[in-house]
PDB file of N, CA and C in Angstrom:
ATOM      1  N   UNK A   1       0.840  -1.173   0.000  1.00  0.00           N
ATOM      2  CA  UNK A   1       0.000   0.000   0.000  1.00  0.00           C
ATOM      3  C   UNK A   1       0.888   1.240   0.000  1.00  0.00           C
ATOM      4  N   UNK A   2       0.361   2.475  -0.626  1.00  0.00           N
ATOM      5  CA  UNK A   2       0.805   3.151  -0.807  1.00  0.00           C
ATOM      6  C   UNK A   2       0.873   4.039   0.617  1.00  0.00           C
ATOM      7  N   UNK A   3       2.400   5.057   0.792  1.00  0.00           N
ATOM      8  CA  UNK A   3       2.383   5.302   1.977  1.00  0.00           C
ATOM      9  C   UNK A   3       1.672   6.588   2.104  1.00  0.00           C
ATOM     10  N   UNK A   4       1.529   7.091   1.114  1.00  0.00           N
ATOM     11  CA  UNK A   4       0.371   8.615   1.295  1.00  0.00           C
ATOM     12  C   UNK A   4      -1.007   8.240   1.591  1.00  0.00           C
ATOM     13  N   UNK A   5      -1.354   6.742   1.019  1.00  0.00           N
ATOM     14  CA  UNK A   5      -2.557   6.104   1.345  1.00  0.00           C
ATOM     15  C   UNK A   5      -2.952   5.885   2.686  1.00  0.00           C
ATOM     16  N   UNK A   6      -1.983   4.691   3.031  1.00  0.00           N
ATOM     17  CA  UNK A   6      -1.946   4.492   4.707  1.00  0.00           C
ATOM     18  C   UNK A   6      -2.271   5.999   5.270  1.00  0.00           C
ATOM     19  N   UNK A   7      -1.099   6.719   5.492  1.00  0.00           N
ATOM     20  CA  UNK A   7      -1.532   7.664   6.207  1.00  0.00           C
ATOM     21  C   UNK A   7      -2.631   8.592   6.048  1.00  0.00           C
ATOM     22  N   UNK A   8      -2.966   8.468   4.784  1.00  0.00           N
ATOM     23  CA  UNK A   8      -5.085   9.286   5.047  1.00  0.00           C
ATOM     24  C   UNK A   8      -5.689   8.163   5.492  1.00  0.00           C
ATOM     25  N   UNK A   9      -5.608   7.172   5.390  1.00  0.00           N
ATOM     26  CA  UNK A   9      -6.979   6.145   6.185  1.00  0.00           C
ATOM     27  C   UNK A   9      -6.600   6.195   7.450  1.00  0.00           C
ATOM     28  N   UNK A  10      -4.936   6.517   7.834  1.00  0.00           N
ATOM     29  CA  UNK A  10      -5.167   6.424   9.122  1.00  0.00           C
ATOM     30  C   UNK A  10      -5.550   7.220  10.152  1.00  0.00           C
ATOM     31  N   UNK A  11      -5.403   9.115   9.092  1.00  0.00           N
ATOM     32  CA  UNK A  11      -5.883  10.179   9.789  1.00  0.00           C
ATOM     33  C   UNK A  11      -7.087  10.125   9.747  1.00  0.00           C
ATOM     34  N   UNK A  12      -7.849   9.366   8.640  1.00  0.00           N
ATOM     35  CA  UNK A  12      -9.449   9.263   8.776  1.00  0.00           C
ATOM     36  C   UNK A  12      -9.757   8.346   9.867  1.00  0.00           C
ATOM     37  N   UNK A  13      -9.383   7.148  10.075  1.00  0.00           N
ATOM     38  CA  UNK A  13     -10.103   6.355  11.317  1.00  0.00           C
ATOM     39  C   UNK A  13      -9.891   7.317  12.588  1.00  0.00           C
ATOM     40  N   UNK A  14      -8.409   7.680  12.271  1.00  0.00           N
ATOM     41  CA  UNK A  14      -8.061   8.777  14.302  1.00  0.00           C
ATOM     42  C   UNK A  14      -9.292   9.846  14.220  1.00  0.00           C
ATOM     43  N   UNK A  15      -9.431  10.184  12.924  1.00  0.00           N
ATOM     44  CA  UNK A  15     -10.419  11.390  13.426  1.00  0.00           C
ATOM     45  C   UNK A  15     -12.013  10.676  13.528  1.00  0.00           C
ATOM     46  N   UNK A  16     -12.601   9.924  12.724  1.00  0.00           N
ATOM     47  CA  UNK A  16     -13.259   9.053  13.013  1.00  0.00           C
ATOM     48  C   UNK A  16     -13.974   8.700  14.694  1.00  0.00           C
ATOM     49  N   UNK A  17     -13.273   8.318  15.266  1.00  0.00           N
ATOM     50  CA  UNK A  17     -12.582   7.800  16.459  1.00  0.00           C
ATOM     51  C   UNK A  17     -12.983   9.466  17.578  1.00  0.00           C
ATOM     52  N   UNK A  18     -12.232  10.162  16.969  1.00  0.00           N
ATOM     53  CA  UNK A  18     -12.101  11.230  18.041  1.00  0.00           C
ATOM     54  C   UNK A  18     -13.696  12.092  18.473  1.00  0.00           C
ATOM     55  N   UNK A  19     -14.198  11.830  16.304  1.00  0.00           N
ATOM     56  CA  UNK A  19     -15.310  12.685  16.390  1.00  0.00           C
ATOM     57  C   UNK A  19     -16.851  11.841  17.243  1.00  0.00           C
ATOM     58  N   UNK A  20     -16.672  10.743  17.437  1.00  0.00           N
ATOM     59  CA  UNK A  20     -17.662   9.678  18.494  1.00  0.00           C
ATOM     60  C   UNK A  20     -17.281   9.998  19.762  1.00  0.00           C
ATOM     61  N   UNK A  21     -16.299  10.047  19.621  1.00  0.00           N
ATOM     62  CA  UNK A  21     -15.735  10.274  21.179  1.00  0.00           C
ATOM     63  C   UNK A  21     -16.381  11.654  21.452  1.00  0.00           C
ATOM     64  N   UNK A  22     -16.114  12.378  20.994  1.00  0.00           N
ATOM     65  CA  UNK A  22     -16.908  14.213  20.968  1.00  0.00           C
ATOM     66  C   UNK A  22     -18.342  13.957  21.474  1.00  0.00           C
ATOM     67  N   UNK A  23     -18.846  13.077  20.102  1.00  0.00           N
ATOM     68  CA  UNK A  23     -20.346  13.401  20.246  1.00  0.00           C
ATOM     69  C   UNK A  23     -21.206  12.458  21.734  1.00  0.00           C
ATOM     70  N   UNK A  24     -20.300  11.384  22.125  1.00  0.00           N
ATOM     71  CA  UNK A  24     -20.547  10.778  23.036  1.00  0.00           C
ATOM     72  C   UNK A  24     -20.081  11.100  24.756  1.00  0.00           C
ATOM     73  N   UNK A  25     -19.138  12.232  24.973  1.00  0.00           N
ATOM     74  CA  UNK A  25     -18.734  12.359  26.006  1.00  0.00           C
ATOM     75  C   UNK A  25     -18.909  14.117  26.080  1.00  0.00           C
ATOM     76  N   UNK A  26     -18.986  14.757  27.310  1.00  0.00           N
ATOM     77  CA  UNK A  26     -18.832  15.734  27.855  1.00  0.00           C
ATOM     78  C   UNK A  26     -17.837  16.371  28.297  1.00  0.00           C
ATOM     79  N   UNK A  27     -16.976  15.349  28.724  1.00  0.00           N
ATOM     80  CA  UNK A  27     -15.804  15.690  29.739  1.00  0.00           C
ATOM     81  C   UNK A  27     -14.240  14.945  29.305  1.00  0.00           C
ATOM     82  N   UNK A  28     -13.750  15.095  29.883  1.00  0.00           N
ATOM     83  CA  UNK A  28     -12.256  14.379  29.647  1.00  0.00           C
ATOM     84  C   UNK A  28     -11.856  15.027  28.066  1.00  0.00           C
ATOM     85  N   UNK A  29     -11.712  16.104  28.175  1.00  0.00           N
ATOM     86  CA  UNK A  29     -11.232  16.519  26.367  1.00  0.00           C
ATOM     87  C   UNK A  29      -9.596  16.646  26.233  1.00  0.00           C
ATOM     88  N   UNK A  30      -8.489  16.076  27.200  1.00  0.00           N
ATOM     89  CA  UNK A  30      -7.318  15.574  27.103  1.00  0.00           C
ATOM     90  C   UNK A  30      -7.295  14.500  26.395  1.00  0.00           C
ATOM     91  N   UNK A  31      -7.862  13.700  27.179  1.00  0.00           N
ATOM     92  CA  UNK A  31      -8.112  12.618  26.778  1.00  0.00           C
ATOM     93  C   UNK A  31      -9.173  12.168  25.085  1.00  0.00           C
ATOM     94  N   UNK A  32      -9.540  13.371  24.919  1.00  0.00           N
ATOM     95  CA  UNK A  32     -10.327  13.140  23.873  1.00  0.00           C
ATOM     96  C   UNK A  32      -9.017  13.920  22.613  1.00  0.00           C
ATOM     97  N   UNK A  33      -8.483  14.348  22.921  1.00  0.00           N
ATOM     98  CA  UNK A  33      -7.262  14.762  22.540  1.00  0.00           C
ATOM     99  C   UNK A  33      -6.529  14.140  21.853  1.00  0.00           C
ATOM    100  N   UNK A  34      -6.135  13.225  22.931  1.00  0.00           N
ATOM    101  CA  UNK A  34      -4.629  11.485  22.455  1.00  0.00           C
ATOM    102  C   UNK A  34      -5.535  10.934  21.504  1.00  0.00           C
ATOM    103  N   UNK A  35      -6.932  10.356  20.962  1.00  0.00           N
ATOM    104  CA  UNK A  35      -7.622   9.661  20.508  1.00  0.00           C
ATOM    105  C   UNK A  35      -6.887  10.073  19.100  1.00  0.00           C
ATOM    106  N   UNK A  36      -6.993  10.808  18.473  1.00  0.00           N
ATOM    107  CA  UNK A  36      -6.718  11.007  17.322  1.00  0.00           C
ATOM    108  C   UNK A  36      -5.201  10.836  17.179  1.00  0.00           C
ATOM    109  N   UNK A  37      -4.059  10.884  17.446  1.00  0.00           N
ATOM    110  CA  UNK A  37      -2.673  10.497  17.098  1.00  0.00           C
ATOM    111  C   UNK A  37      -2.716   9.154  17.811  1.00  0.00           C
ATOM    112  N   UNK A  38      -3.736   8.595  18.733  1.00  0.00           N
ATOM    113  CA  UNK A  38      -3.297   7.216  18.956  1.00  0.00           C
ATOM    114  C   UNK A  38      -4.082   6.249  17.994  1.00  0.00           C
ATOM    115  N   UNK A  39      -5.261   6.416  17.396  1.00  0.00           N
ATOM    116  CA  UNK A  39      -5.463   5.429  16.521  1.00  0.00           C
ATOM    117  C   UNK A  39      -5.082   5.645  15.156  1.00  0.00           C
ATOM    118  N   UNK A  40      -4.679   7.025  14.836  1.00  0.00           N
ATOM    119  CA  UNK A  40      -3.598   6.959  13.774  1.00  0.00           C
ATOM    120  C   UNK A  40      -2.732   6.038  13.336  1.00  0.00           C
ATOM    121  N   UNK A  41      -1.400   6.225  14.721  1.00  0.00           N
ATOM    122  CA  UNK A  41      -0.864   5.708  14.989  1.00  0.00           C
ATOM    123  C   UNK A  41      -0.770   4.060  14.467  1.00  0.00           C
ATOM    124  N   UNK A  42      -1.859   3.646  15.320  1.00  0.00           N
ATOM    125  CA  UNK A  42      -2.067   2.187  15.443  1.00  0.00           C
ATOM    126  C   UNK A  42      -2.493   1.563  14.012  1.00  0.00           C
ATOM    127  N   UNK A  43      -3.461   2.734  13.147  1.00  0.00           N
ATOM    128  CA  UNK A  43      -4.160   2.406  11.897  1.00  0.00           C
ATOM    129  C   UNK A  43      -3.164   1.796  11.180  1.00  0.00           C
ATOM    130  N   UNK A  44      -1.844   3.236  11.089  1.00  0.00           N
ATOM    131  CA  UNK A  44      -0.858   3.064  10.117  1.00  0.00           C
ATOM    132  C   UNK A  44      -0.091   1.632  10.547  1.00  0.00           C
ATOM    133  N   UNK A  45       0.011   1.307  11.667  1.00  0.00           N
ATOM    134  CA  UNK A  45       1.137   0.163  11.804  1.00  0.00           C
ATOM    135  C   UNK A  45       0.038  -1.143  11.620  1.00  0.00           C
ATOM    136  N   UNK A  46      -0.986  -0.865  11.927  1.00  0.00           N
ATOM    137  CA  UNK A  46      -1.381  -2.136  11.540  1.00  0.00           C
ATOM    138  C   UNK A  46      -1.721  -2.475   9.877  1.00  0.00           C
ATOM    139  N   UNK A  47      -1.962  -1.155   8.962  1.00  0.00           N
ATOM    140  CA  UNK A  47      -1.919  -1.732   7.727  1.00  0.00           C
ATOM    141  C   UNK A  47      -0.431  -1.692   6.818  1.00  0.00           C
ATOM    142  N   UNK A  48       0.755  -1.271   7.788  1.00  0.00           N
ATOM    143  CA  UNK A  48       1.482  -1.541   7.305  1.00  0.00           C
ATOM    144  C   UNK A  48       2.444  -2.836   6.950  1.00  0.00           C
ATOM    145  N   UNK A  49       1.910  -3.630   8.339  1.00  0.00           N
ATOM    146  CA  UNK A  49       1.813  -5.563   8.692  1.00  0.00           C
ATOM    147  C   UNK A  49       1.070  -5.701   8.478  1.00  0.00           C
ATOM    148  N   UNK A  50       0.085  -5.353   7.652  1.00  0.00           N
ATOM    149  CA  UNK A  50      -1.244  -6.178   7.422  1.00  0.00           C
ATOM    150  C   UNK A  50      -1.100  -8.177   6.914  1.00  0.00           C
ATOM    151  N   UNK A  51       0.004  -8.493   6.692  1.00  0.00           N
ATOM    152  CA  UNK A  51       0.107  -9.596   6.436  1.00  0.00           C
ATOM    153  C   UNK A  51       0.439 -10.641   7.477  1.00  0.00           C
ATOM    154  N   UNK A  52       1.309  -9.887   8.304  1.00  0.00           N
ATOM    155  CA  UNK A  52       1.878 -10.450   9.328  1.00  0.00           C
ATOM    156  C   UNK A  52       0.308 -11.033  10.566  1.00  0.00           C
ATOM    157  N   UNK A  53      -0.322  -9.799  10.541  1.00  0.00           N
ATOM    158  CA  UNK A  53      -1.441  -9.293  11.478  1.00  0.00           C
ATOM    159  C   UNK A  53      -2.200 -11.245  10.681  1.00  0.00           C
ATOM    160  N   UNK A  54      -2.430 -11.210   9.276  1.00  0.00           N
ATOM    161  CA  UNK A  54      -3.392 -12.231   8.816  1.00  0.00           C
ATOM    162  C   UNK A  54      -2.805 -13.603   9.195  1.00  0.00           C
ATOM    163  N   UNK A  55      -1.518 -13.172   8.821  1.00  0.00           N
ATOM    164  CA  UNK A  55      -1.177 -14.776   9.129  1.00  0.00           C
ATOM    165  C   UNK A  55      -0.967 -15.424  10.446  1.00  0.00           C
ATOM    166  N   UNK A  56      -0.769 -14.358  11.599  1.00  0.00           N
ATOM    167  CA  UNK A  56      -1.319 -14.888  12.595  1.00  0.00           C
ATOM    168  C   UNK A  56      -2.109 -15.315  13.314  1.00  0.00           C
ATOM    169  N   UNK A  57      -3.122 -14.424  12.789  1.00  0.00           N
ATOM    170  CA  UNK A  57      -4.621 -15.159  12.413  1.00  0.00           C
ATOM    171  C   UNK A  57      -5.189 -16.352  12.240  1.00  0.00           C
ATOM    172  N   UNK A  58      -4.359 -16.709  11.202  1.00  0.00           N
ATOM    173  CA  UNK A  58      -4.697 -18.041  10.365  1.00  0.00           C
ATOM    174  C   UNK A  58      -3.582 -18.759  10.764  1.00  0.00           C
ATOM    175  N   UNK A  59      -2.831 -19.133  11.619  1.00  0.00           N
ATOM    176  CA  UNK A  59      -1.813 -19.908  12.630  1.00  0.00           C
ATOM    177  C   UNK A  59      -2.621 -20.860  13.198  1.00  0.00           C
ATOM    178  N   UNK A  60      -2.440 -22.349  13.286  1.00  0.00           N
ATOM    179  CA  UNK A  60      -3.013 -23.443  13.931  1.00  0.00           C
ATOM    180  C   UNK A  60      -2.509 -23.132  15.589  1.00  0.00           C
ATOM    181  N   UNK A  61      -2.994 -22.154  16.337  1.00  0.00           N
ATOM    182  CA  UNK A  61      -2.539 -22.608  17.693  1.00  0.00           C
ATOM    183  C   UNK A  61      -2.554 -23.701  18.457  1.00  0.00           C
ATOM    184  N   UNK A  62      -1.477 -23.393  19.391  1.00  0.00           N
ATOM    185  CA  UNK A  62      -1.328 -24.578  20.370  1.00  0.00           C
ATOM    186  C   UNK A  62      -2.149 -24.605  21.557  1.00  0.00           C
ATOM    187  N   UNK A  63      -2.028 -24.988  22.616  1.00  0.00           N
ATOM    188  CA  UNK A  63      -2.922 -25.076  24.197  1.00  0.00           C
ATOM    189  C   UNK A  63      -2.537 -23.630  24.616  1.00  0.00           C
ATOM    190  N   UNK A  64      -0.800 -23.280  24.541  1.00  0.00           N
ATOM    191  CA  UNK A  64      -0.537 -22.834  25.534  1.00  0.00           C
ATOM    192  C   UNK A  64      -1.536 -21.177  24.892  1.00  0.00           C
ATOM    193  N   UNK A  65      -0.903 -21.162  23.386  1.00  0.00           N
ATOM    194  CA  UNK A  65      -1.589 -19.648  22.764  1.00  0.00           C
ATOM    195  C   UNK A  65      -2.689 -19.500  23.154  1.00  0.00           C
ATOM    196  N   UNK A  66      -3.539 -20.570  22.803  1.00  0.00           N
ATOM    197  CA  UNK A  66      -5.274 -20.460  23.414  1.00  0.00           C
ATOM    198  C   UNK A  66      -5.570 -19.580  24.765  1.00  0.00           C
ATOM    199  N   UNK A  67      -4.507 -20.434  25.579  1.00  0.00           N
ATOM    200  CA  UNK A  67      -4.763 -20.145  27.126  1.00  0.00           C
ATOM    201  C   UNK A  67      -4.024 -18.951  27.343  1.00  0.00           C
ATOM    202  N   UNK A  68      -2.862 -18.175  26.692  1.00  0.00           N
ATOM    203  CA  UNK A  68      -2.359 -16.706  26.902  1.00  0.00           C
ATOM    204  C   UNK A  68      -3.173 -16.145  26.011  1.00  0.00           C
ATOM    205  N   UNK A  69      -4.011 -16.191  24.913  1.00  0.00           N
ATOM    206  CA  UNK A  69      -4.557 -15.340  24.034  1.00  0.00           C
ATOM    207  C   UNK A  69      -6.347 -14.723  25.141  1.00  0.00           C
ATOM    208  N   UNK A  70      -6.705 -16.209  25.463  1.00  0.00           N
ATOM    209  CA  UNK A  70      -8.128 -15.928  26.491  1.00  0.00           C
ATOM    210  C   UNK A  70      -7.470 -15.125  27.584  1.00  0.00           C
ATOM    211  N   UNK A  71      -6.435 -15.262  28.295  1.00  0.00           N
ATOM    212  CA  UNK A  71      -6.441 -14.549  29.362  1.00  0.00           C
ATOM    213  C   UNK A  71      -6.521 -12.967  29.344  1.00  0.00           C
ATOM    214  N   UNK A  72      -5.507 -12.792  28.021  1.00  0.00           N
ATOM    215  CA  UNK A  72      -5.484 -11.332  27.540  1.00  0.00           C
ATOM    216  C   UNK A  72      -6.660 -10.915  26.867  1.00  0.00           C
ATOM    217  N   UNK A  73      -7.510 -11.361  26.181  1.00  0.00           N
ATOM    218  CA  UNK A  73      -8.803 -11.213  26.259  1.00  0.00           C
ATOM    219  C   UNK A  73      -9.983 -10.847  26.973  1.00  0.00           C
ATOM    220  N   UNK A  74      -9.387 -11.837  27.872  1.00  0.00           N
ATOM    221  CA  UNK A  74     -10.467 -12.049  29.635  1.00  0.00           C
ATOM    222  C   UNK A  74     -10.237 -10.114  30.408  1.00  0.00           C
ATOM    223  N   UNK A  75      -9.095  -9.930  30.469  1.00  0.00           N
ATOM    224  CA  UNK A  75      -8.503  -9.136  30.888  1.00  0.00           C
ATOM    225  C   UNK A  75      -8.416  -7.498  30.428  1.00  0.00           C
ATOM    226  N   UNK A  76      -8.113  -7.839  28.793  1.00  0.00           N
ATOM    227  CA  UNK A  76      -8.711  -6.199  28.613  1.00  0.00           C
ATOM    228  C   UNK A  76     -10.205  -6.360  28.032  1.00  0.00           C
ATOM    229  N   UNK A  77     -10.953  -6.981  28.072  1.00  0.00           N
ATOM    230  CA  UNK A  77     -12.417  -6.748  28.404  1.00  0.00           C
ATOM    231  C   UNK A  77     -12.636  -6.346  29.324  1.00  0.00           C
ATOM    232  N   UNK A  78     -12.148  -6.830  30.459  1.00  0.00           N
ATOM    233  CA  UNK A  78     -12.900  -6.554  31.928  1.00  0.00           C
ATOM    234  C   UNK A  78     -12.266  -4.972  32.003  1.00  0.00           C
ATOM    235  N   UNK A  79     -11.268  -4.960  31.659  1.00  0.00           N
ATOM    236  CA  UNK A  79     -10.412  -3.369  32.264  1.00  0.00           C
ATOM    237  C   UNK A  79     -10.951  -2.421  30.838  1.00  0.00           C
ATOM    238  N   UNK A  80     -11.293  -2.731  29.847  1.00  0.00           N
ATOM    239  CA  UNK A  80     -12.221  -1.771  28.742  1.00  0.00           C
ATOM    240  C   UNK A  80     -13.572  -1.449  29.723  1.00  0.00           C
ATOM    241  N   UNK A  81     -13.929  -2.690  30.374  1.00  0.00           N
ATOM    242  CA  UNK A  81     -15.602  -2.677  30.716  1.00  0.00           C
ATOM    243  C   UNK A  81     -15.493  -1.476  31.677  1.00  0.00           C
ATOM    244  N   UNK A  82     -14.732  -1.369  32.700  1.00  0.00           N
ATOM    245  CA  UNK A  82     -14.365  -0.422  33.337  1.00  0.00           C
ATOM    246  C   UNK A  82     -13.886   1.065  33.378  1.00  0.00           C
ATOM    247  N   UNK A  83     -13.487   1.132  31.991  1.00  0.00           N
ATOM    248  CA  UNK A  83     -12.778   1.871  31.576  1.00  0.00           C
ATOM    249  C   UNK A  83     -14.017   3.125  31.246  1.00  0.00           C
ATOM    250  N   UNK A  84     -14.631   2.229  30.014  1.00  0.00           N
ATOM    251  CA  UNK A  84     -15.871   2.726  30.388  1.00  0.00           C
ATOM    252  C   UNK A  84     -16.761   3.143  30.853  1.00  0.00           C
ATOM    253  N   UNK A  85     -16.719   2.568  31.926  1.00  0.00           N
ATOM    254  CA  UNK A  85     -17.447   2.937  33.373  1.00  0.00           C
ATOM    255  C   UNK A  85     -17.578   4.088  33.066  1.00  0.00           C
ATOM    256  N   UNK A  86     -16.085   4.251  33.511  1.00  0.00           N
ATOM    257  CA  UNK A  86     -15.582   5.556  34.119  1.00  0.00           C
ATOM    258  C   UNK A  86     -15.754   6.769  32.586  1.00  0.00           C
ATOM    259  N   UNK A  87     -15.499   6.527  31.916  1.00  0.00           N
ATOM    260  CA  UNK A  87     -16.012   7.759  30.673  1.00  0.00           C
ATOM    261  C   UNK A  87     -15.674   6.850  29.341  1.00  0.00           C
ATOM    262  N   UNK A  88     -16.360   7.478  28.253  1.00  0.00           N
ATOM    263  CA  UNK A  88     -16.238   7.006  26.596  1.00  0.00           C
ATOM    264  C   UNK A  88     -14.448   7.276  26.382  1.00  0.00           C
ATOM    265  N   UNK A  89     -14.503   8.368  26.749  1.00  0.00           N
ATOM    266  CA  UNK A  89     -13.062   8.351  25.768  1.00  0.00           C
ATOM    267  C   UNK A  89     -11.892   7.209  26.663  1.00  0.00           C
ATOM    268  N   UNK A  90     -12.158   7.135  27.661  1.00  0.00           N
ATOM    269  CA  UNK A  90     -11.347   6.828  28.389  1.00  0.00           C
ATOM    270  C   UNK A  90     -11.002   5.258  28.250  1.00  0.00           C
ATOM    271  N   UNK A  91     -12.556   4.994  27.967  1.00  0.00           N
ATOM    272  CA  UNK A  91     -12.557   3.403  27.179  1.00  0.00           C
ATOM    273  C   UNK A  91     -11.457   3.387  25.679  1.00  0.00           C
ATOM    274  N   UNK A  92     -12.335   4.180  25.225  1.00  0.00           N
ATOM    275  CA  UNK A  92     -11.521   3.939  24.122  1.00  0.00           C
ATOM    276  C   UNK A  92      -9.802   3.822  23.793  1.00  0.00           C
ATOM    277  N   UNK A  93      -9.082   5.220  24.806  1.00  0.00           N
ATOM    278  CA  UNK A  93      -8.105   5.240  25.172  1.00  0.00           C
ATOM    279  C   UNK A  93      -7.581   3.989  24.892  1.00  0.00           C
ATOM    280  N   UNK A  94      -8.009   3.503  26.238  1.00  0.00           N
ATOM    281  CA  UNK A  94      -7.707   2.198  26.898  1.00  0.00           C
ATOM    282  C   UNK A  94      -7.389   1.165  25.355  1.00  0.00           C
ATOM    283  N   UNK A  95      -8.544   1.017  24.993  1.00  0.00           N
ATOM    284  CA  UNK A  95      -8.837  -0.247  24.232  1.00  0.00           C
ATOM    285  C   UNK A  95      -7.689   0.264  22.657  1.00  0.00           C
ATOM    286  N   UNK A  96      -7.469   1.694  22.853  1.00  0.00           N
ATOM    287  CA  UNK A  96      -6.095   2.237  21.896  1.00  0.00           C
ATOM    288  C   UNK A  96      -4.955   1.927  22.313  1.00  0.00           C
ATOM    289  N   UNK A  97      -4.530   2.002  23.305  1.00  0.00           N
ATOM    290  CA  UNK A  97      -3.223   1.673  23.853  1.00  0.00           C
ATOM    291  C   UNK A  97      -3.281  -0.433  23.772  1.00  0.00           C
ATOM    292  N   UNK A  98      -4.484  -0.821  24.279  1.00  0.00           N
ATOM    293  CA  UNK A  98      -3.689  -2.566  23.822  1.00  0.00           C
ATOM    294  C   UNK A  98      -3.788  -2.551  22.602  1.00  0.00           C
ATOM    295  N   UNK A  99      -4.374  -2.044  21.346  1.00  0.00           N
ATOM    296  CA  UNK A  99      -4.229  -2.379  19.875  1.00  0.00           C
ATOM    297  C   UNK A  99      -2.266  -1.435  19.611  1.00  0.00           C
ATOM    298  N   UNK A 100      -2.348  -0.525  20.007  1.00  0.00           N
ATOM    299  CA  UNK A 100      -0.967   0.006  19.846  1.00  0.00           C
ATOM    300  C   UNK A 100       0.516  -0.876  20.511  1.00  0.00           C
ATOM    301  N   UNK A 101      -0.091  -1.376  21.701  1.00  0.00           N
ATOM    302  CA  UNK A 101       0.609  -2.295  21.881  1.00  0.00           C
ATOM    303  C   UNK A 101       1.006  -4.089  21.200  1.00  0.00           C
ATOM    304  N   UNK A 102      -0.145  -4.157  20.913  1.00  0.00           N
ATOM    305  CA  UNK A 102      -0.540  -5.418  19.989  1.00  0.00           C
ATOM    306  C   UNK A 102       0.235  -4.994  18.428  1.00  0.00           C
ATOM    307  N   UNK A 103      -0.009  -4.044  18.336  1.00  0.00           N
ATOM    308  CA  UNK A 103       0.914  -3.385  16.618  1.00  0.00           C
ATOM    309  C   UNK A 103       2.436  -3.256  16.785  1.00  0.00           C
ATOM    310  N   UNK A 104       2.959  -3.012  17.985  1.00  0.00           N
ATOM    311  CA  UNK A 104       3.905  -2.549  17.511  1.00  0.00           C
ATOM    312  C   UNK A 104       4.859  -3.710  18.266  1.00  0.00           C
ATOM    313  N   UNK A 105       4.323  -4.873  19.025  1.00  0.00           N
ATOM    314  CA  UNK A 105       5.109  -6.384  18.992  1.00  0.00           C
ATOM    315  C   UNK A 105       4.874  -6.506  17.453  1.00  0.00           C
ATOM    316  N   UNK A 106       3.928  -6.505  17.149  1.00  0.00           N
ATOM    317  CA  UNK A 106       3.767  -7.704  15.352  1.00  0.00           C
ATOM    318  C   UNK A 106       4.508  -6.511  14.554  1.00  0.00           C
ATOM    319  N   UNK A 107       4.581  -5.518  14.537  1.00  0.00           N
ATOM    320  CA  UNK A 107       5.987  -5.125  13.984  1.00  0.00           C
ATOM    321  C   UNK A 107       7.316  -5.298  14.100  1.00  0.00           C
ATOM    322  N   UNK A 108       7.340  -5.507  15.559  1.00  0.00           N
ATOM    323  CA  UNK A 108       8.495  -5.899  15.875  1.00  0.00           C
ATOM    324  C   UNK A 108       8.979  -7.582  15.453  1.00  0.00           C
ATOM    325  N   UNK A 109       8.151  -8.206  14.889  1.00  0.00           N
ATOM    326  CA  UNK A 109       7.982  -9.671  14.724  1.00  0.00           C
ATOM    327  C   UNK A 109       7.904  -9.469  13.107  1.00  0.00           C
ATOM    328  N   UNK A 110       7.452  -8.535  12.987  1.00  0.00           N
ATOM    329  CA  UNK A 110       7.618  -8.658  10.900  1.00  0.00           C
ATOM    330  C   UNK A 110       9.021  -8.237  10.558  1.00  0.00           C
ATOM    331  N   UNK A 111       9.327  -7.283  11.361  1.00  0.00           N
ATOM    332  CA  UNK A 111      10.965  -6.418  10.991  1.00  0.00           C
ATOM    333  C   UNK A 111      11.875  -7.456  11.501  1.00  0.00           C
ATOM    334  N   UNK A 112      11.765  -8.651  12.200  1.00  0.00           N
ATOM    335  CA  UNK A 112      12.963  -9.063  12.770  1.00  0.00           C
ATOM    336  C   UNK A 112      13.221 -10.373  11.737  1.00  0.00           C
TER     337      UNK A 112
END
């Protein structure tokens, strides 16, 4: 993909992203702030592994992946669910920072 490409889909999802966050929250506008350079961010690295991202996907896991993939699952659900609670953006935040984190191991796993 082209890299002028990536980066408009990815300023479109961050703003995307930011402008729900607007229309859904009152408060926290720091935080409604980071939304837009963090799913940027994350957009661009994840369609820049977009292959890496599939084929792990499509990987026959073992016991142990199952059982570290549910836990981390189990885990930022419950701490999104919360997150929430506490305000929209703040969820989202949240649920931006494990996809940013999740992007930039599988980058680190495509580049190596």
């Amino acid at each position: 993909m082209r890299t002028a490409l990536r980066y408009a889909i990815s300023a479109g999802v961050g703003l995307l992203i930011t402008v729900l966050a607007v229309a859904f929250a009152t408060s926290d506008h720091l935080v409604i702030l980071s939304l837009l350079p963090l799913y940027g961010a994350v957009t661009s690295m994840i369609l820049a592994h977009k292959q890496q991202w599939l084929s792990l996907s499509r990987g026959e896991p073992n016991r142990s992946t199952r059982k570290r993939g549910g836990i981390i699952g189990g885990v930022g659900a419950f701490t999104g669910y919360l997150l929430l609670q506490a305000s929209i953006p703040a969820g989202l935040a949240g649920y931006g920072l494990m996809l940013l984190g999740m992007a930039g191991a599988i980058g680190d796993m495509d580049g190596a």
